[in-house]
N, C-alpha and C. Protein backbone atom coordinates (compact mmCIF):
# COMPACT_ATOMS: atom_id res chain seq x y z
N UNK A 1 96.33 53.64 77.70
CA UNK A 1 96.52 55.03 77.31
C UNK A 1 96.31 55.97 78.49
N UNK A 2 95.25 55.35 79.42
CA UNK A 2 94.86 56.51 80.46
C UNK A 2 96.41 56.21 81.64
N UNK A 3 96.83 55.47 81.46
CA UNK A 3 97.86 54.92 82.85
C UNK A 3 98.98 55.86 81.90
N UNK A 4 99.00 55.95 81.13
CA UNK A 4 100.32 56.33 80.36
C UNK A 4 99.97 57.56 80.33
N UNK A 5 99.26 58.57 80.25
CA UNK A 5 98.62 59.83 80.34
C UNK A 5 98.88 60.29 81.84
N UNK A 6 98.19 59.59 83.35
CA UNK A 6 98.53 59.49 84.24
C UNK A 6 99.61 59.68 84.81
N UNK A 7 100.56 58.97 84.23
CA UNK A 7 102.08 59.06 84.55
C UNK A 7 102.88 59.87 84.34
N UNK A 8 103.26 60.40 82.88
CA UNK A 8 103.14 61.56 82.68
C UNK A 8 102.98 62.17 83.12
N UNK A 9 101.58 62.90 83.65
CA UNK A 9 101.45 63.86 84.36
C UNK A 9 101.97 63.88 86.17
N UNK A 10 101.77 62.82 86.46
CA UNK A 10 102.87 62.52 87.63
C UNK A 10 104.44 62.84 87.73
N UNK A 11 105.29 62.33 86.42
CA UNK A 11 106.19 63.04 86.63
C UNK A 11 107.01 64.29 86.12
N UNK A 12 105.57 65.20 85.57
CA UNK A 12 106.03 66.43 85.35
C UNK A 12 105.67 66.95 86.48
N UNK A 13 104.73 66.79 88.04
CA UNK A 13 104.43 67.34 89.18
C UNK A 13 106.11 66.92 89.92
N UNK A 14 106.33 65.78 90.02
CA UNK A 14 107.43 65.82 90.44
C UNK A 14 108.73 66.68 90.22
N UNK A 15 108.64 67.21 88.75
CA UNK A 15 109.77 67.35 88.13
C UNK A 15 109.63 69.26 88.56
N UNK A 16 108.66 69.60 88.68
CA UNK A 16 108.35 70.78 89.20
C UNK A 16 109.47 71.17 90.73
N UNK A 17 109.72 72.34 90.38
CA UNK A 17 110.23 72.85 91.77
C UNK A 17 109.54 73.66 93.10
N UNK A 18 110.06 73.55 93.89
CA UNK A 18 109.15 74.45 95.27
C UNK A 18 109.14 75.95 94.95
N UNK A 19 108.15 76.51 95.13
CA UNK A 19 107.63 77.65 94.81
C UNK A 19 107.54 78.47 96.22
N UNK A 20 108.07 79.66 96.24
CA UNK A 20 107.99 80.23 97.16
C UNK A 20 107.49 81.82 96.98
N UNK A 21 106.90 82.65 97.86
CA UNK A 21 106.46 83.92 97.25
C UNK A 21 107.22 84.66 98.18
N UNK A 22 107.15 85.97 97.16
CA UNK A 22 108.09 87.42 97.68
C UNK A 22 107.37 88.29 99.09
N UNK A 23 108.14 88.27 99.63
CA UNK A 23 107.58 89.55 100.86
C UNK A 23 107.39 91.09 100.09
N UNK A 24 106.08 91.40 100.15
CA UNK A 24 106.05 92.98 100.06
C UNK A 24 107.25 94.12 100.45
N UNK A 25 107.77 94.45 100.20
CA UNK A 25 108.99 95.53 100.54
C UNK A 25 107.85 97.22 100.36
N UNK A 26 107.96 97.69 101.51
CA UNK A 26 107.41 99.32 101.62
C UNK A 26 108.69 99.77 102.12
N UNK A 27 108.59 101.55 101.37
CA UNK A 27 109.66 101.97 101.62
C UNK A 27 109.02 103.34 102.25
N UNK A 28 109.10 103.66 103.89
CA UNK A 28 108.53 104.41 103.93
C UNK A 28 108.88 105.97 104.05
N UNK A 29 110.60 106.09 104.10
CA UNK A 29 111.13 107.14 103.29
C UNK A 29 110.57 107.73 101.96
N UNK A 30 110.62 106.39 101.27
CA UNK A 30 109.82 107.15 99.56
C UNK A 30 108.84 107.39 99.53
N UNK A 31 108.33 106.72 100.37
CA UNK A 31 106.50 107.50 100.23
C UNK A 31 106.43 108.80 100.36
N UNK A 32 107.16 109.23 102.01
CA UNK A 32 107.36 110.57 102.89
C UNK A 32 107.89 111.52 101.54
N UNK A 33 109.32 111.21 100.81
CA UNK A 33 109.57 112.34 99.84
C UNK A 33 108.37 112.61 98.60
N UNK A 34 107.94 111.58 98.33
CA UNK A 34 106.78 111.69 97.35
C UNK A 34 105.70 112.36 97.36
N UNK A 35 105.37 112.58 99.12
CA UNK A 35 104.16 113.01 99.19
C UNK A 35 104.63 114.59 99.26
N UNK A 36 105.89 114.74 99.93
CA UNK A 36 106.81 115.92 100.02
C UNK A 36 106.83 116.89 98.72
N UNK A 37 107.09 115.86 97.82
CA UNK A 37 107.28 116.09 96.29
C UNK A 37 106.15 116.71 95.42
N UNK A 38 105.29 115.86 95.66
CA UNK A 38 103.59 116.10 95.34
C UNK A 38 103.05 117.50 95.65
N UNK A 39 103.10 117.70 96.91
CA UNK A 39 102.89 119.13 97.78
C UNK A 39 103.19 120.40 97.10
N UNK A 40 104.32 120.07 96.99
CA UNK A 40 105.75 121.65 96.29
C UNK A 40 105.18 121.40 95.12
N UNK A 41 104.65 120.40 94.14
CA UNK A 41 104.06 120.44 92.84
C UNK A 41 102.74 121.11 92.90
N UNK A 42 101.82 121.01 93.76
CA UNK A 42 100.66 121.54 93.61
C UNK A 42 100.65 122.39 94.12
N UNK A 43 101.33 123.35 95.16
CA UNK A 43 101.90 124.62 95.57
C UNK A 43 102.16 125.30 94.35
N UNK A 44 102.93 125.15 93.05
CA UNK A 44 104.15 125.71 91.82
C UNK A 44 102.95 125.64 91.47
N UNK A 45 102.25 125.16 91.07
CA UNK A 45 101.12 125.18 89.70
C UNK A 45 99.83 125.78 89.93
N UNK A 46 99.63 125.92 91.06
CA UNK A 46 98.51 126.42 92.02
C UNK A 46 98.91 127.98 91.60
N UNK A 47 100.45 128.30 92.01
CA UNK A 47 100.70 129.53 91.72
C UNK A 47 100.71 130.28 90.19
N UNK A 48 101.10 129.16 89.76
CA UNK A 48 101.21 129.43 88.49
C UNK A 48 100.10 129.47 87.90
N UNK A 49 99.21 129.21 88.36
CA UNK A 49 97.37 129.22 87.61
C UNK A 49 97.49 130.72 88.34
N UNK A 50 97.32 130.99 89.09
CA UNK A 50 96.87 131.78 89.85
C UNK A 50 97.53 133.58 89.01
N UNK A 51 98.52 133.08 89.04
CA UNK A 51 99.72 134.30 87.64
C UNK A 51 99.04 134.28 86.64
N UNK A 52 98.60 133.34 86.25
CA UNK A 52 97.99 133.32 84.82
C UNK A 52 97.09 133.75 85.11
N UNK A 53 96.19 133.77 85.64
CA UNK A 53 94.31 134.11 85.44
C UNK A 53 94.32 135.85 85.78
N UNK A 54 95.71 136.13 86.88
CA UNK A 54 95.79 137.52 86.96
C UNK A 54 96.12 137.96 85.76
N UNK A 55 97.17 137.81 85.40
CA UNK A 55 97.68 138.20 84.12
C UNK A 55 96.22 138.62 82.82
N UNK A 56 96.09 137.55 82.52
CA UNK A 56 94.86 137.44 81.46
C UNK A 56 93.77 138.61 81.94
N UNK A 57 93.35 138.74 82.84
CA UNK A 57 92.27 139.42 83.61
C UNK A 57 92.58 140.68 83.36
N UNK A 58 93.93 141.20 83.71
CA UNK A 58 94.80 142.61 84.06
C UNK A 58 95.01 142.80 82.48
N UNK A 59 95.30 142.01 81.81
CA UNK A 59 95.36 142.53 80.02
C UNK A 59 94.00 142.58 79.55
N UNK A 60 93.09 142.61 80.42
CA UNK A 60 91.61 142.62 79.43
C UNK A 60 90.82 141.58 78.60
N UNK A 61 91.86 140.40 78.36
CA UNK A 61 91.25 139.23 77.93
C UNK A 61 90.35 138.47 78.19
């Protein structure tokens, strides 16, 4: 039973294929617009808080 168990498992290692792994891909254009992107977002909203709290303040709220 153990030789027959053995074997088996021998030729499912065989029956296996070669395994190979992926190279990392960086893209360092997309980073550059992203961080580009990011910037002009927290610039717009920065301002836009900034409208708001005047606003609210200037109406007395």
């Amino acid at each position: 039973m153990r030789t027959r168990i053995t074997l088996i498992i021998c030729l499912c290692l065989f029956a296996v294929g070669r395994a190979s792994a992926q190279w990392a891909v960086i893209d360092p254009s997309n980073i550059a617009q992203s961080i580009v992107n990011t910037s002009k977002n927290v610039v717009l909203l920065s301002a836009c808080a900034c409208l708001q709290s005047a606003g609210q303040a200037h109406s007395g709220r």
